[in-house]
C-alpha atoms as a PDB file:
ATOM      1  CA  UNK A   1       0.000   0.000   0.000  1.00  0.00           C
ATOM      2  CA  UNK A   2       1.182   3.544  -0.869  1.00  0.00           C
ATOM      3  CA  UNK A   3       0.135   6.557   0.686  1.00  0.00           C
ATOM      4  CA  UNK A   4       0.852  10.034   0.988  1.00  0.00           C
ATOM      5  CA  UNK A   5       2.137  11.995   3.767  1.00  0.00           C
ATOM      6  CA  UNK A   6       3.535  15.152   4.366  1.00  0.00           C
ATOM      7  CA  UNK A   7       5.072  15.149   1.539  1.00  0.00           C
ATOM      8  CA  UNK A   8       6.920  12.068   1.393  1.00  0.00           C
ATOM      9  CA  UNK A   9       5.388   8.782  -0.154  1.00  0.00           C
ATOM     10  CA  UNK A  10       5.243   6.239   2.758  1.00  0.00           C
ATOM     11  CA  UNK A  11       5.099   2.415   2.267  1.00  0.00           C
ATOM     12  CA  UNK A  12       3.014   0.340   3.905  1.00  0.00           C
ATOM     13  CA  UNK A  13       2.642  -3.624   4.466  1.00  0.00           C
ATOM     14  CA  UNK A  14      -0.378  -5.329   5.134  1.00  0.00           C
ATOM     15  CA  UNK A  15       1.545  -8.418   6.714  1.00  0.00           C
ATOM     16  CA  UNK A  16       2.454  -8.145  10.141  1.00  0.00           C
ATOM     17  CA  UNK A  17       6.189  -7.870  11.019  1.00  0.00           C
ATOM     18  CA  UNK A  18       8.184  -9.195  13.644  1.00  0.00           C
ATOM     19  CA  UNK A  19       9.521  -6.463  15.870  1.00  0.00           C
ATOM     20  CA  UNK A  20      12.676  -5.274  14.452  1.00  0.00           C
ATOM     21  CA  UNK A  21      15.667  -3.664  16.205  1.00  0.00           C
ATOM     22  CA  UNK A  22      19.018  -2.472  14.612  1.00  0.00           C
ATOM     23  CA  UNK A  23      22.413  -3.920  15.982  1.00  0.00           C
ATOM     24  CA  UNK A  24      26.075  -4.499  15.184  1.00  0.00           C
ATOM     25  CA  UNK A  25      27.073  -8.223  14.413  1.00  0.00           C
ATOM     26  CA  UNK A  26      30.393  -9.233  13.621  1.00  0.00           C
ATOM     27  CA  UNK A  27      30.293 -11.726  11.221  1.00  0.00           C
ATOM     28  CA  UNK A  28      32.690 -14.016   8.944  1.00  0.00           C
ATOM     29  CA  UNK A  29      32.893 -12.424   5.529  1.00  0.00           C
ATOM     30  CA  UNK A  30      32.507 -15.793   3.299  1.00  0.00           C
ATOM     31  CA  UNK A  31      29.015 -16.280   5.834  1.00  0.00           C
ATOM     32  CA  UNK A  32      28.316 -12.304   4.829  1.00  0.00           C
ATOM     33  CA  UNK A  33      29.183 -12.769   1.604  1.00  0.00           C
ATOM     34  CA  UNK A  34      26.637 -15.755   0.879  1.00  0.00           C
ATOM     35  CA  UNK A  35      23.434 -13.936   1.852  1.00  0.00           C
ATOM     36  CA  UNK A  36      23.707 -10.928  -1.153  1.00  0.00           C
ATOM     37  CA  UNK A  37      24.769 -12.952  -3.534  1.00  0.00           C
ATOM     38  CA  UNK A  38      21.025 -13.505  -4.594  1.00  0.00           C
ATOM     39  CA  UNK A  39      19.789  -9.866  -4.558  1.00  0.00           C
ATOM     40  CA  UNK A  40      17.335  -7.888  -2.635  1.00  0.00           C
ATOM     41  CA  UNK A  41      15.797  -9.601   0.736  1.00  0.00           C
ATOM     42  CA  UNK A  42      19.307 -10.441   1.817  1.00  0.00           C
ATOM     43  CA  UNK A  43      18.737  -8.725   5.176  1.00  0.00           C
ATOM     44  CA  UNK A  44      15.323 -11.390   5.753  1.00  0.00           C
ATOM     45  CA  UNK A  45      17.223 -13.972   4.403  1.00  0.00           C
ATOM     46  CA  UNK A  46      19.858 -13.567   7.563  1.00  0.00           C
ATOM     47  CA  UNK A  47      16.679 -12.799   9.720  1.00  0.00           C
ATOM     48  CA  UNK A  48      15.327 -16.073   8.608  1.00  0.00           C
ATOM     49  CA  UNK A  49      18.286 -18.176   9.071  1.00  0.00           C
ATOM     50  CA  UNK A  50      19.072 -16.962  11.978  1.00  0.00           C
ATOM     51  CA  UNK A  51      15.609 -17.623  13.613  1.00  0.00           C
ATOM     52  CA  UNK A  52      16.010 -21.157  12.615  1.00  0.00           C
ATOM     53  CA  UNK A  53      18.707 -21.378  14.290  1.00  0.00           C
ATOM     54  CA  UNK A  54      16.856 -20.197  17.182  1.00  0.00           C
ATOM     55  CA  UNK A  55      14.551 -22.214  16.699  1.00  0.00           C
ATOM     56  CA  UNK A  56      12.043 -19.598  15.949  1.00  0.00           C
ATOM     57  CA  UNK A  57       9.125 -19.997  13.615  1.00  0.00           C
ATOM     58  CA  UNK A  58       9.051 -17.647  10.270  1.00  0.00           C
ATOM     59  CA  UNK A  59       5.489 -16.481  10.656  1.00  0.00           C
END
C-alpha cells in the first residue's frame, strides 16, 4: 500500500512484522558474503536463518 504523507510517499505492508531492532554483528565475511549474492531480501534472508537457528518460527 502507498500513501501520501507530508510530503513524502510512505510504504506500507499489510503483513504483520516481527519487531525489528538495529544492531552491530560481527560476522565471517565468506558467511556475509553468501546472503547478497542472490539480490534484494538479503537482510530477511539472515533474519530467517538466523531464527532457525533459534529455533524460531518464520510467521
Amino acid at each position: 500500500m502507498i500513501r501520501r504523507q507530508a510530503e513524502h510517499l510512505v510504504l506500507t505492508s499489510t503483513r504483520p512484522e516481527h519487531e525489528k531492532e538495529s544492531c552491530k554483528l560481527h560476522i565471517d565475511l565468506d558467511v556475509l558474503a553468501y546472503f547478497p549474492e542472490d539480490g534484494l531480501g538479503w537482510q530477511e534472508r539472515i533474519s530467517a536463518a538466523l531464527r532457525r537457528a533459534a529455533g524460531k518460527s518464520n510467521g
